[in-house]
Protein backbone atom coordinates (compact mmCIF):
# COMPACT_ATOMS: atom_id res chain seq x y z
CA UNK A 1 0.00 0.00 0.00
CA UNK A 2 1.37 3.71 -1.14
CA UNK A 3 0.51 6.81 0.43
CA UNK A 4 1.05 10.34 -0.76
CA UNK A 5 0.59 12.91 1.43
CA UNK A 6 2.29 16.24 2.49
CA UNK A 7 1.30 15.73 6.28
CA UNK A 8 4.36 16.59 8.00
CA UNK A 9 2.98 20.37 9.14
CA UNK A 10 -0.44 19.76 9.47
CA UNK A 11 -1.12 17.69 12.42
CA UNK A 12 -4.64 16.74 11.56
CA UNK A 13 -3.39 15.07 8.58
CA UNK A 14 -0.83 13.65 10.15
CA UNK A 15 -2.98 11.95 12.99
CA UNK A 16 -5.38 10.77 10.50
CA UNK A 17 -2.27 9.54 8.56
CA UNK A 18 -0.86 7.34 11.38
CA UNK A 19 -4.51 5.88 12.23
CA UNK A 20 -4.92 4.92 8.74
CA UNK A 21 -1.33 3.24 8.86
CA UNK A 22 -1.57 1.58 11.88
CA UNK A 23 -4.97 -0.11 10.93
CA UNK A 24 -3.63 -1.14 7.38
CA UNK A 25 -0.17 -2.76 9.37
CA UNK A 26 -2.86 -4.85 11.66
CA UNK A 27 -4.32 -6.34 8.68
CA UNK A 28 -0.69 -7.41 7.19
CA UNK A 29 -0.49 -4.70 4.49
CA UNK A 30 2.99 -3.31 3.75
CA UNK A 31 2.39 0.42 4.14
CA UNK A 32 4.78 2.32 2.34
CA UNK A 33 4.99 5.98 3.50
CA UNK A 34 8.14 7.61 2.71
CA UNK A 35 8.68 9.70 6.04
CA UNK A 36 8.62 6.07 7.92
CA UNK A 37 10.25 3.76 5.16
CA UNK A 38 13.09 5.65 3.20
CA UNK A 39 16.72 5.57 5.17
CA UNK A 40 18.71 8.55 5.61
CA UNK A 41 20.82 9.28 2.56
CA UNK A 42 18.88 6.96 0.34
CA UNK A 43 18.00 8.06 -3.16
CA UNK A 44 14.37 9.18 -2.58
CA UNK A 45 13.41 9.51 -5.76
CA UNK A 46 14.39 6.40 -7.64
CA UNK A 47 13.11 4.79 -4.36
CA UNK A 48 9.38 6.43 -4.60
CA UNK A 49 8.98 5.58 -8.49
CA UNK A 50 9.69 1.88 -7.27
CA UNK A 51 7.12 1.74 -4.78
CA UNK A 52 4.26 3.03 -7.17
CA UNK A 53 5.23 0.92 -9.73
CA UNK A 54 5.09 -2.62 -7.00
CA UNK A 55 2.44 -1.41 -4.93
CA UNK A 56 -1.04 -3.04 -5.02
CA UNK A 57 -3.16 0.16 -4.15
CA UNK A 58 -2.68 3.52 -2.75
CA UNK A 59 -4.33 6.05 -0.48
CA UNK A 60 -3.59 9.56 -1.51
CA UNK A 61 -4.34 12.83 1.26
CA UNK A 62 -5.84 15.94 -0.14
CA UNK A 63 -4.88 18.95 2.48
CA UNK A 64 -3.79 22.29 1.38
CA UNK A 65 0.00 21.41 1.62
CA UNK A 66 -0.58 18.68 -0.65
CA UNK A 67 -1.98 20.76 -3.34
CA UNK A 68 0.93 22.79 -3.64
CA UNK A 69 2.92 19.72 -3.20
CA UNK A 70 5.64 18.65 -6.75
CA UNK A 71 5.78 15.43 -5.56
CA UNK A 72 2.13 14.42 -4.69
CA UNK A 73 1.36 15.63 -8.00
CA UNK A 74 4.30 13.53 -9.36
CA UNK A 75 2.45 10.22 -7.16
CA UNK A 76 -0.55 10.75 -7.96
CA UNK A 77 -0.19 11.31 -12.25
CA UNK A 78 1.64 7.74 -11.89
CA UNK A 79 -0.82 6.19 -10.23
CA UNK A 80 -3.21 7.33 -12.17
CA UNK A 81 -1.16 5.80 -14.63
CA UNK A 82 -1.43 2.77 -13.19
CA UNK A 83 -5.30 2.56 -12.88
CA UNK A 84 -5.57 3.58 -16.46
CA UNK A 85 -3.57 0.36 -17.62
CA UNK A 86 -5.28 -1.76 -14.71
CA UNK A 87 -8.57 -1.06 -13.68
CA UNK A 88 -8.35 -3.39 -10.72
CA UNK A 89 -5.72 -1.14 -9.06
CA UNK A 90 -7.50 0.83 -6.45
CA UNK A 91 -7.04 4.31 -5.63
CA UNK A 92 -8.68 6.16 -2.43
CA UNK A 93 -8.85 10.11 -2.52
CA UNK A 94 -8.73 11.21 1.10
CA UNK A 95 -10.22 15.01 1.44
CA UNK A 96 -8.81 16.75 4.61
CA UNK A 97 -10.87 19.44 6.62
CA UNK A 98 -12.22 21.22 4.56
CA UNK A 99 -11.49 20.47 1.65
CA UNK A 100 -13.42 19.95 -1.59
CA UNK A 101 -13.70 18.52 -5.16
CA UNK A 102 -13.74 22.36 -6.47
CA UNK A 103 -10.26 22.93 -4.73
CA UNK A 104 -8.86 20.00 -6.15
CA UNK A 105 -10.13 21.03 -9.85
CA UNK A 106 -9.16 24.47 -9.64
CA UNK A 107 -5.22 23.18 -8.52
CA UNK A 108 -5.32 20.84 -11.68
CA UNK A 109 -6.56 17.96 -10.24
CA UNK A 110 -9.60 17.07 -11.97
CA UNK A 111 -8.62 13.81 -12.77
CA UNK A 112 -8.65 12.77 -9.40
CA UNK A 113 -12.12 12.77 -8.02
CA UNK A 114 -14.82 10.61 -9.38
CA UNK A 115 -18.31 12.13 -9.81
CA UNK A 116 -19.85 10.45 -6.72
CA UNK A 117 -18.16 10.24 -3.19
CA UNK A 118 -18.19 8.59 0.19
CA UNK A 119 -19.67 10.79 2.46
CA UNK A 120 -19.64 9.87 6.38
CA UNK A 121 -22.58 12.05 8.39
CA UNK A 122 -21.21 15.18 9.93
CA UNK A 123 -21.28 15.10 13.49
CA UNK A 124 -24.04 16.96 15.61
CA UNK A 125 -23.83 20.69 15.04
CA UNK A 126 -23.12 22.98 17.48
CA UNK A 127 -25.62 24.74 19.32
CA UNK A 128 -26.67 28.14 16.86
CA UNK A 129 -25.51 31.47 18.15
CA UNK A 130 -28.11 33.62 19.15
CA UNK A 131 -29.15 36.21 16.34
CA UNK A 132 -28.25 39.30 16.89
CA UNK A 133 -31.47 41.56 17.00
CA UNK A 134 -32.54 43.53 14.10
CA UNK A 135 -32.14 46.59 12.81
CA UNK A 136 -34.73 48.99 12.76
CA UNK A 137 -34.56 52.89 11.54
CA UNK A 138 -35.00 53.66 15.17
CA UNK A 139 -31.78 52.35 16.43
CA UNK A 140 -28.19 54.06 15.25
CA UNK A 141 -26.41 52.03 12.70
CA UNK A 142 -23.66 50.53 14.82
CA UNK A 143 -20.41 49.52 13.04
CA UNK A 144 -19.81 45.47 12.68
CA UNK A 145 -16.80 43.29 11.90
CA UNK A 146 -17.02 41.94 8.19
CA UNK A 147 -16.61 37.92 8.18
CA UNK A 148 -13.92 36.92 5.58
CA UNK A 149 -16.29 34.70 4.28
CA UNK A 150 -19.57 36.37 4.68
CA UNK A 151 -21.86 33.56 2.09
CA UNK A 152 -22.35 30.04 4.21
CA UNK A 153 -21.07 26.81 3.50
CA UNK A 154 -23.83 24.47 1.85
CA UNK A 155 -24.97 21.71 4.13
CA UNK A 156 -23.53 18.38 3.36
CA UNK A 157 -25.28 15.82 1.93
CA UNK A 158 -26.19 13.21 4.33
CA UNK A 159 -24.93 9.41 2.83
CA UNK A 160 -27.48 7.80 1.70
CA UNK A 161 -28.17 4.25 1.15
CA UNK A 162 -29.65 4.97 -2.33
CA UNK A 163 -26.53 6.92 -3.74
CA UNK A 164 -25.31 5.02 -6.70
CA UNK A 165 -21.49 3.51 -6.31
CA UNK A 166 -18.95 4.72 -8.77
CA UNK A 167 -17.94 2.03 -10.76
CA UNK A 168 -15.08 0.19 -11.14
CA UNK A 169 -12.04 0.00 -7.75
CA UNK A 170 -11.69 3.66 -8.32
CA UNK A 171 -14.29 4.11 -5.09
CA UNK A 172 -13.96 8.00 -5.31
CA UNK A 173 -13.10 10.57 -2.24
CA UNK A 174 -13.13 9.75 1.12
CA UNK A 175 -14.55 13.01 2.95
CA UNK A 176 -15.99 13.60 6.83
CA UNK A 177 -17.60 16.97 7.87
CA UNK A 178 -14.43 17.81 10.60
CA UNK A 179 -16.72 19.11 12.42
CA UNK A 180 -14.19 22.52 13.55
CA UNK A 181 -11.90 19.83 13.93
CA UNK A 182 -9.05 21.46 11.60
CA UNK A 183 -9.06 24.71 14.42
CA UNK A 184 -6.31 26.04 16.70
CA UNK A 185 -9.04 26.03 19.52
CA UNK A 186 -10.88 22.84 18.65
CA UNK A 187 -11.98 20.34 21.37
CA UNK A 188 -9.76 17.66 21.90
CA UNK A 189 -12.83 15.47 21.93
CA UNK A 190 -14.04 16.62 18.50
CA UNK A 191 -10.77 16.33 16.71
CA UNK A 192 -9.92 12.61 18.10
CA UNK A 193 -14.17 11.61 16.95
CA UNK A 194 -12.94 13.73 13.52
CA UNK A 195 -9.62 11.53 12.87
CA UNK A 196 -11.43 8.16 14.09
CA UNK A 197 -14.25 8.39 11.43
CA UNK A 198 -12.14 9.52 8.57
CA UNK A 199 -9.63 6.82 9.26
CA UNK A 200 -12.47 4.64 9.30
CA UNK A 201 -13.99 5.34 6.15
CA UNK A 202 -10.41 4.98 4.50
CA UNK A 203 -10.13 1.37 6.27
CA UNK A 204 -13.40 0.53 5.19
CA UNK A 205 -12.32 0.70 1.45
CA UNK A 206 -9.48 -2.36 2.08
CA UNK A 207 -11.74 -4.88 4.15
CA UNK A 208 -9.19 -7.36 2.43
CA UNK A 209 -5.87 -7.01 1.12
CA UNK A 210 -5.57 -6.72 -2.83
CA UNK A 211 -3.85 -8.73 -4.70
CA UNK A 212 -3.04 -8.20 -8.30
CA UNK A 213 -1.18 -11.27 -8.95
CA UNK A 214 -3.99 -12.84 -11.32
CA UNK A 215 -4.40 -9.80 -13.00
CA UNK A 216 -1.35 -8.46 -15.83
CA UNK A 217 -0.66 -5.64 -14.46
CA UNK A 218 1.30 -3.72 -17.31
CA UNK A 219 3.78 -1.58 -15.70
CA UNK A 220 4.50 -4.87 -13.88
CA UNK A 221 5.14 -6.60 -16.68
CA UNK A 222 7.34 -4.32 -18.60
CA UNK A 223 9.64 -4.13 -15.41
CA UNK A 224 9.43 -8.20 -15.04
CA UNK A 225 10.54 -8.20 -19.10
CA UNK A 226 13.57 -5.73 -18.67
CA UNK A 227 14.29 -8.20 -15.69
CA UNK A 228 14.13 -11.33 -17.57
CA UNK A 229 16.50 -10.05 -19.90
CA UNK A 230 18.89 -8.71 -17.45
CA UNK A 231 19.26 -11.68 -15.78
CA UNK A 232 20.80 -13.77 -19.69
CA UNK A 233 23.79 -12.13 -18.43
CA UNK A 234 24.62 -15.09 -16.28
CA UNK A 235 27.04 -13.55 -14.25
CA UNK A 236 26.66 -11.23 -10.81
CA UNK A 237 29.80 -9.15 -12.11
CA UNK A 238 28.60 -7.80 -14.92
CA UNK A 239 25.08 -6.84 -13.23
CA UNK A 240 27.02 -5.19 -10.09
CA UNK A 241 29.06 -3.03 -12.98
CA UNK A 242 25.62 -1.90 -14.11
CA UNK A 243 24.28 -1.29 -10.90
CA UNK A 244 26.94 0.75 -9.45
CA UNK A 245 26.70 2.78 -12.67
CA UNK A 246 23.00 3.25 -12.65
CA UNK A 247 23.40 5.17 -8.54
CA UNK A 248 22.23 1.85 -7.03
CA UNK A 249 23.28 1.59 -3.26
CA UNK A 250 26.51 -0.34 -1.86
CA UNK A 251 24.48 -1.94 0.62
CA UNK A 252 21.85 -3.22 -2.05
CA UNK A 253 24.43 -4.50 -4.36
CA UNK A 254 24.52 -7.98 -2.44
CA UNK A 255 21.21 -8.39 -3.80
CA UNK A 256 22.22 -7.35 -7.28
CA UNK A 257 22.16 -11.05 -8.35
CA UNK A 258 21.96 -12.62 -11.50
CA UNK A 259 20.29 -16.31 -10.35
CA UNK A 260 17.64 -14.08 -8.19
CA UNK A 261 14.80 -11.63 -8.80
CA UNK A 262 16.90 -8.82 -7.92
CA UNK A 263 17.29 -8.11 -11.28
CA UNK A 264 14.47 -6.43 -10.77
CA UNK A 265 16.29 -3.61 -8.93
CA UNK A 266 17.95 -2.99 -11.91
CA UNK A 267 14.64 -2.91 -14.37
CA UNK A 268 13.13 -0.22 -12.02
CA UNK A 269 16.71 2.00 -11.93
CA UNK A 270 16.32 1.80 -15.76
CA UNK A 271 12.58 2.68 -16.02
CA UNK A 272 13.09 5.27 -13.32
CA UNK A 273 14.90 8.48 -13.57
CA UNK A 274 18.21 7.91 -15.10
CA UNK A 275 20.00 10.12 -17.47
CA UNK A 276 20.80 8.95 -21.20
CA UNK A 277 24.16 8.72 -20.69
CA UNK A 278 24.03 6.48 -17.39
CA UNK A 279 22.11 4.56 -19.01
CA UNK A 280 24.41 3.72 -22.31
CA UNK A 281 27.07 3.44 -20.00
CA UNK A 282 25.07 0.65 -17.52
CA UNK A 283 24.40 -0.98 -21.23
CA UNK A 284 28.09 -1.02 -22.35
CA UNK A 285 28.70 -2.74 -18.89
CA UNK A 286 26.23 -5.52 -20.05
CA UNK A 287 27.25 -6.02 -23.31
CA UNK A 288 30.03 -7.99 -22.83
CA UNK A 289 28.45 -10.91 -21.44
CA UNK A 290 25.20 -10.54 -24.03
CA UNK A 291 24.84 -11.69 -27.50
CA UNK A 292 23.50 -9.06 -30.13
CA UNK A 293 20.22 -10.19 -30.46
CA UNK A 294 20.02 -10.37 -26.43
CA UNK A 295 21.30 -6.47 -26.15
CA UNK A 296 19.11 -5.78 -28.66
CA UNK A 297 15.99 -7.24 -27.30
CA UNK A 298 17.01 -5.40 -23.91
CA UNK A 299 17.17 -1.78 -25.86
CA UNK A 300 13.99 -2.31 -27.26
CA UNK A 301 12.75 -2.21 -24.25
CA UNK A 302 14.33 0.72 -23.65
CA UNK A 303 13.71 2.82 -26.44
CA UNK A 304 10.80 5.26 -25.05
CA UNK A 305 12.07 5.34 -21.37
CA UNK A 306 13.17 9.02 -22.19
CA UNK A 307 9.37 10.32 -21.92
CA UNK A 308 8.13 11.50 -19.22
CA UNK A 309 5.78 8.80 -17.91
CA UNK A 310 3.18 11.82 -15.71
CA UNK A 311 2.94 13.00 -19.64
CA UNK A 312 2.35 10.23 -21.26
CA UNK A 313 -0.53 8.47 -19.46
CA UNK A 314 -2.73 11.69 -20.75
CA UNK A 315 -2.83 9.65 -24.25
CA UNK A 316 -4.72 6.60 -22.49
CA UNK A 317 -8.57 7.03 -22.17
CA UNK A 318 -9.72 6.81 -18.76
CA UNK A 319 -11.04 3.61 -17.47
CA UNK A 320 -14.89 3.20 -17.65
CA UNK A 321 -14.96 5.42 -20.84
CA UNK A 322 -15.62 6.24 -23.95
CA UNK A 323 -12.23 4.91 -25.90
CA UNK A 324 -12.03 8.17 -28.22
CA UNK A 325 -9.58 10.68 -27.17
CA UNK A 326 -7.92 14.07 -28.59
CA UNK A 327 -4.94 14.70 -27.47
CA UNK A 328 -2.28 17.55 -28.12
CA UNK A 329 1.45 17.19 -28.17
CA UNK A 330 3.86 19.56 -28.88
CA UNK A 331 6.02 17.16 -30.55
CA UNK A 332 7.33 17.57 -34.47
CA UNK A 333 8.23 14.13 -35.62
CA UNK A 334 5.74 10.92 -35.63
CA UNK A 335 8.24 8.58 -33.80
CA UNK A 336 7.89 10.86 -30.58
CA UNK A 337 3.92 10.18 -30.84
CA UNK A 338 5.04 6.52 -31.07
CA UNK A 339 7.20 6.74 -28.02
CA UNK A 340 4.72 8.64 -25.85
CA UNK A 341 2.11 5.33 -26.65
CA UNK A 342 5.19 2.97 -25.98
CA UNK A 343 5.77 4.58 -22.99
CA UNK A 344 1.56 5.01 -22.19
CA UNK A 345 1.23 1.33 -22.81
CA UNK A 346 4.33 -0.06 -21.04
CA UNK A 347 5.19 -1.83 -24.32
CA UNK A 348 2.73 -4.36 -24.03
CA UNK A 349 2.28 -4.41 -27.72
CA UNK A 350 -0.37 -6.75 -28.05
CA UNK A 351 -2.96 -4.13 -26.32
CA UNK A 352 -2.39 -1.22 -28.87
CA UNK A 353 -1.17 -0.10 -32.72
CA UNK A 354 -0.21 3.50 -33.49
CA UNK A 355 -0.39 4.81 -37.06
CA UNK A 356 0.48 8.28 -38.93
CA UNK A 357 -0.60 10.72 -40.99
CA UNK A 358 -0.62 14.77 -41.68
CA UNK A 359 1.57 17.31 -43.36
CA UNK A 360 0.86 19.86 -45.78
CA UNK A 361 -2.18 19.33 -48.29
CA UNK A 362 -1.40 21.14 -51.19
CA UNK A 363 -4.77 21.00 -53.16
CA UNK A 364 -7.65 23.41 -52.88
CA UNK A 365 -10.17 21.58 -50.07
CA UNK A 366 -7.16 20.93 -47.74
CA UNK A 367 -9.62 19.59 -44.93
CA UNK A 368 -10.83 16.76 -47.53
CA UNK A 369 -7.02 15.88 -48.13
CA UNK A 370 -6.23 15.38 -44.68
CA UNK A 371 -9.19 13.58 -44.06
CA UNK A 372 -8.43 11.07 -46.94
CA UNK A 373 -5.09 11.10 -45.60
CA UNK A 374 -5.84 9.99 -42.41
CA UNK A 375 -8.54 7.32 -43.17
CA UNK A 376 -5.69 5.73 -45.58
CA UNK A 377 -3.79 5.75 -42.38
CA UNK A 378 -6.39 3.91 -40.16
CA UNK A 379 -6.88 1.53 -43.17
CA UNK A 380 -2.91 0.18 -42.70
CA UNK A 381 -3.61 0.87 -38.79
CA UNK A 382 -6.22 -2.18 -38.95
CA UNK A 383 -4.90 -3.92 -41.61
CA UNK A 384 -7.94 -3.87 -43.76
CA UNK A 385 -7.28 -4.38 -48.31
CA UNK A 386 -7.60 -2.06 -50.64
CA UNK A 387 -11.55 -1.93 -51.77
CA UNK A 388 -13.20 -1.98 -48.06
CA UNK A 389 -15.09 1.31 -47.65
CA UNK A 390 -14.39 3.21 -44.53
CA UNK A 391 -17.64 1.96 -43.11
CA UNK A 392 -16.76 -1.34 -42.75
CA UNK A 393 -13.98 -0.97 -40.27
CA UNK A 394 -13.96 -2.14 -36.97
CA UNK A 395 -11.42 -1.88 -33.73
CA UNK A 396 -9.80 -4.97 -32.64
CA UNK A 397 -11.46 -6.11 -29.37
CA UNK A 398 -9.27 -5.10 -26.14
CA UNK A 399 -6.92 -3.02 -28.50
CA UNK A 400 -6.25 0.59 -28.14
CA UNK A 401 -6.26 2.17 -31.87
CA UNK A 402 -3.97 5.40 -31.96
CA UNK A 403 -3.31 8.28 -34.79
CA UNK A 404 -1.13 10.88 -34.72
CA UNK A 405 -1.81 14.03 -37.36
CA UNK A 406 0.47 16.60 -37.79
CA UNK A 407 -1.22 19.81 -37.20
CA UNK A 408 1.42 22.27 -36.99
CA UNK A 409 0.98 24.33 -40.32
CA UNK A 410 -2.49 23.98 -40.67
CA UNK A 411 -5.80 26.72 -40.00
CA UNK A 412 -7.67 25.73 -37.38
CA UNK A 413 -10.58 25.48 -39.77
CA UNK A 414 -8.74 22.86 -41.90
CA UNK A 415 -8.19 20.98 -38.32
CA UNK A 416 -11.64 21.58 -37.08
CA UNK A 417 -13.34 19.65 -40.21
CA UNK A 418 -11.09 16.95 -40.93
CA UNK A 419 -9.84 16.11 -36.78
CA UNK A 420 -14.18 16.06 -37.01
CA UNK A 421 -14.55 14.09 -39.20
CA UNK A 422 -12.16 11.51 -38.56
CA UNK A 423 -13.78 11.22 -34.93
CA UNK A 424 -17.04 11.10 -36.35
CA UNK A 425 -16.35 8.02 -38.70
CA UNK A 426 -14.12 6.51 -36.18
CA UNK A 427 -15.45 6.88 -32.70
CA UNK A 428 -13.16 4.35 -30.99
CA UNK A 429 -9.88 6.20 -32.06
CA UNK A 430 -7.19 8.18 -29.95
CA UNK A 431 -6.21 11.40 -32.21
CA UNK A 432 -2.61 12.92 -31.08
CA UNK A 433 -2.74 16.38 -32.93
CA UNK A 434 1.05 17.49 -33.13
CA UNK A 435 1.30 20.87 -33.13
CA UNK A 436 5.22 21.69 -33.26
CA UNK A 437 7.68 22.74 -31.15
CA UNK A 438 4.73 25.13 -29.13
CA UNK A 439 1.32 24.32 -27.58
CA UNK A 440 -1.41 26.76 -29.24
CA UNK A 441 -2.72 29.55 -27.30
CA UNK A 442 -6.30 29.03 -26.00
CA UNK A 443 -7.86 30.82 -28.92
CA UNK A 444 -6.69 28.43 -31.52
CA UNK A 445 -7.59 25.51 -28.90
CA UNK A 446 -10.85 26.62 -28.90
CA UNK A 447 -11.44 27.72 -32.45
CA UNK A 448 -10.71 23.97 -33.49
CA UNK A 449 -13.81 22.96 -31.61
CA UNK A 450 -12.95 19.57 -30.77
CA UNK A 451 -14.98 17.93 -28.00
CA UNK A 452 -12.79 16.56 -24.51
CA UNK A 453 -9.37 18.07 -25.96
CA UNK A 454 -6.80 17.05 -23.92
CA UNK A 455 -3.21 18.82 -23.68
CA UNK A 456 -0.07 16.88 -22.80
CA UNK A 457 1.37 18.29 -19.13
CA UNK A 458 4.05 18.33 -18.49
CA UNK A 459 4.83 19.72 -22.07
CA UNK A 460 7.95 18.68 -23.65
CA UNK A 461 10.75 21.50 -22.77
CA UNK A 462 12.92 22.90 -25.43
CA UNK A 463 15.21 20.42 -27.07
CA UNK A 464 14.09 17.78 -25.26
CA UNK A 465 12.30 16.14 -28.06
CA UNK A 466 15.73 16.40 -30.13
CA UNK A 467 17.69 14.52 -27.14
CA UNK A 468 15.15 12.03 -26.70
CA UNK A 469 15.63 11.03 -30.70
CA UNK A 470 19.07 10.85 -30.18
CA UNK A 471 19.00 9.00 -27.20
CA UNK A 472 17.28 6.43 -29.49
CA UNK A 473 18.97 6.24 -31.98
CA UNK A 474 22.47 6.22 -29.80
CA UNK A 475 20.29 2.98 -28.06
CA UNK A 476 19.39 1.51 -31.67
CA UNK A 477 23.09 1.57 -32.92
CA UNK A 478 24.71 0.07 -29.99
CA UNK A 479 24.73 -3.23 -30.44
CA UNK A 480 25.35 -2.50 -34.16
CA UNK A 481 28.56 -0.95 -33.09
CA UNK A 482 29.52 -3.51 -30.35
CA UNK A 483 29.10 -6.64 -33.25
CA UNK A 484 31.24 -4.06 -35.94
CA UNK A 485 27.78 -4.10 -38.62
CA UNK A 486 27.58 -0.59 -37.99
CA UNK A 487 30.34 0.68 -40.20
C-alpha cells in the first residue's frame, strides 16, 4: 500500500495519517509511506517511483500542503497511470478538513475525483448562536466586523443508502464533515471523533488485502521483461558493474544477483529516472556478457524510457470510458507520438497499434485531403485491403487504436473539419494532434472545436524532443557498433 501525502505540518493530517497506517499494518499490508520507510541518505526519488510501480493500491491525502505539493502531483499522475492500464488497481482520494472537489479542480486535479463520493454524516452541530437583533430605523447604525467569508457553507449531503457507487475499484473521495476539527481552539474530543471516522472510512475501502497477482498488471510486466532479460547475463559481475553505474546503493548491491529476482532492482533503476548517458554506460557494462540479439531485445525495451511517464498516461482514455480521445502534443516528428504510446502502454504491444498521418495538403479543399489522408492511415492501422469502404472498419477487441496528425501548419478550420470528421467516422480512435515545437494559445484551442481536448502536461521543454531522438537512436546503434555491422 502507497501513500502520498504532504502531512508533515499539518497535524490533523498527520494523525489521521498514522490511524490509517496503523490499521492497514494490523491487517498485514505493507504500508509504504516515505517519512517512515526511506533511510537517511537513500535516493528518494528512484526509491518512490519503485514503490508506485510494486504497490497493489494507494491512499492519496488531499490537504492544502498537498496541493501545492511537486511530488504528490508527481504520485498521484503515476498512479493514475497505473489505474488507467489496470482497472483493478485501487485508488482512495482522502479530502482533509475542509477540503473539496472544487479545490482539487481548480489546482489541476480534476482527474482525481470521481463524480460520486463517500460521504460519512457530519457530526451533531453545534448549538446556533443567538441572532443578533434587528435593525430597525429607530436604532443608530452601529459599526460590525465583516466575516472573511460572509456567504455560508452548503450543508452536506447526508450518505445515503440509495446513492449510486462509482464504478469500477476507483471508489472516489473519502470526505468527513471535521466538524471545527481542523481549528487552533478545537476540542480535543471533536478532533480525536474527527480523525477516528475519517480513518475509518479509509479502512473501510481495504476490508481485504488486494492482490493483483492474477491480474497483468502492465507496468509490472514491462519491469518483469527488462528483468528477464537482465538476468541472460549469467554472471553477478557484470550486473554489479551496471548497478553501481546506474546510482544503485553499496548496501543493495549484495542483492544485485543474476540467479535471483533482484534483477528487478535494476529494471526499475532503468525505467526510473536515469540520465541517457548512465544509461548507455550501464548498457556497455552488459554487453560484454550478451549476445547481439540479447542487447538488442534489452534496448527495445528501452527505447521510449526518455518520456516523461506523468505525460504520457494523458494519451490513455480513462477507465470506464468512452475509448475516443484528442490529445495535443507539442512534438514535431511521428516517432515521438510513437514513443509517448510505448511509454503510455508499457510496451505491451499486443494491447495497442499507433499509425500516422498529416503534413501539408497542397490542393484546394485541404480539410478533404487530410481527411483522406488519415482514413488511408487507419486503413494500414487495422490492416484492412484495398476496396473496403471506410464503413466497414472495426477496432480490434481489447486493443487501443492510436493516430497521430500533424497539425502544426495547418488553420484551425482545416483541423476543425477533418480532426471532425475523422472522430465522427471513427469513434473508438485516440487522435494525437502534433502541433510543433509550441502548444497553441487558447484561442486556436478553442477555435478547433474539438470535443474533450486534452493537452499533454508536463509539455515537452525545449530540445528535449531532439535529445530524446538521439537518445534512441544512440540505443538503436549500440549493439550495431559492439558486433562491428555498424560501419
Amino acid at each position: 500500500m502507497f501513500i502520498s501525502h504532504s502531512a508533515k505540518r499539518d497535524p490533523l493530517t498527520l494523525a489521521v495519517l498514522r490511524r490509517v497506517t496503523g490499521g492497514l499494518a494490523e491487517r498485514n499490508f505493507g504500508v509504504r509511506v516515505d517519512m517512515d520507510a526511506l533511510r537517511p541518505g537513500e535516493d528518494w526519488c528512484a526509491t518512490l517511483y519503485q514503490w508506485l510501480a510494486e504497490c497493489d493500491a494507494a491512499v492519496v491525502f488531499f490537504n492544502e500542503a498537498a496541493l501545492e505539493s511537486f511530488w504528490v502531483r508527481r504520485e498521484v499522475n503515476i498512479l493514475l497511470w497505473r489505474r488507467a492500464l489496470n482497472p483493478r488497481f485501487r485508488v482512495v482520494p482522502v479530502l482533509m478538513g475542509s477540503m473539496t472537489s472544487g479545490r482539487l479542480r481548480d489546482a489541476g486535479f480534476t482527474d482525481v475525483l470521481p463524480v460520486e463520493f463517500a460521504r460519512e454524516a457530519p457530526p451533531p452541530a453545534p448549538d446556533p448562536e443567538p441572532e443578533a437583533a434587528p435593525y430597525t430605523e429607530t436604532e443608530p447604525e452601529t459599526e460590525t466586523e465583516t466575516e472573511s467569508n460572509p456567504e455560508p457553507e452548503p450543508e452536506p449531503e447526508p450518505a445515503s443508502d440509495t446513492d449510486p457507487e462509482p464504478d469500477g475499484p476507483w471508489d472516489g473521495a473519502v470526505t468527513a464533515d471535521p466538524g471545527g476539527a481542523g481549528e487552533p481552539d478545537c476540542p480535543a474530543a471533536v478532533r480525536e471523533a474527527y480523525v477516528e471516522r475519517l480513518a475509518g472510512a479509509v479502512l473501510g475501502r481495504f476490508p481485504t488485502r488486494p492482490d493483483l497477482s492474477a491480474v497483468a498488471d502492465p507496468m509490472r510486466g514491462w519491469i518483469a521483461r527488462i528483468a528477464d532479460q537482465l538476468q541472460q547475463t549469467r554472471s553477478d559481475r557484470p550486473l554489479l558493474a551496471a548497478a553501481r553505474t546506474l546510482g544503485i546503493r553499496e548496501d543493495e548491491l549484495p542483492d544485485v544477483r543474476a540467479d535471483t529476482g533482484a534483477c528487478l532492482l535494476l529494471a526499475h533503476r532503468m525505467l526510473g529516472t536515469v540520465e541517457g548517458a548512465v544509461l548507455k554506460s550501464a548498457l556497455m557494462e552488459l554487453s560484454a556478457v550478451l549476445s547481439s540479439d540479447q542487447l538488442d531485445r534489452l534496448v527495445t525495451q528501452l527505447l521510449p524510457i526518455w518520456v516523461n511517464g506523468e505525460s504520457a498516461r494523458h494519451i490513455l482514455p480513462p477507465p470506464g470510458g468512452p475509448p475516443s480521445r484528442a490529445v495535443v502534443l507539442n512534438a514535431s516528428q511521428q516517432t515521438t507520438a510513437g514513443h509517448f504510446v510505448d511509454r503510455a502502454m508499457c510496451l505491451q504491444l499486443d494491447r495497442y497499434h499507433v499509425g500516422s498521418a498529416g503534413g501539408m495538403p497542397m490542393g484546394e479543399d485541404a480539410a478533404g485531403e487530410l481527411t483522406d489522408e488519415c482514413v488511408d492511415a487507419v486503413r494500414a492501422l487495422l490492416h484492412y485491403p484495398p476496396g473496403v469502404p471506410p464503413e466497414r472498419f472495426r477496432p480490434r477487441e481489447g486493443v487501443l487504436h492510436c493516430l497521430s496528425v500533424d497539425v502544426s501548419a495547418l488553420r484551425p478550420a482545416v483541423v476543425e473539419r477533418a480532426v471532425g470528421e475523422v472522430r465522427r467516422r471513427f469513434p473508438w480512435l485516440v487522435v494525437i494532434l502534433l502541433t510543433g515545437e509550441t502548444v497553441p494559445d487558447e484561442r486556436t484551442l478553442r477555435d478547433w472545436r474539438i470535443d474533450g481536448l486534452v493537452v499533454v502536461t508536463p509539455h515537452l521543454a525545449e530540445d528535449e524532443e531532439i535529445l530524446g531522438y538521439q537518445l534512441t537512436e544512440d540505443l538503436r546503434e549500440l549493439p550495431r557498433r559492439l558486433n562491428g555491422s555498424w560501419r
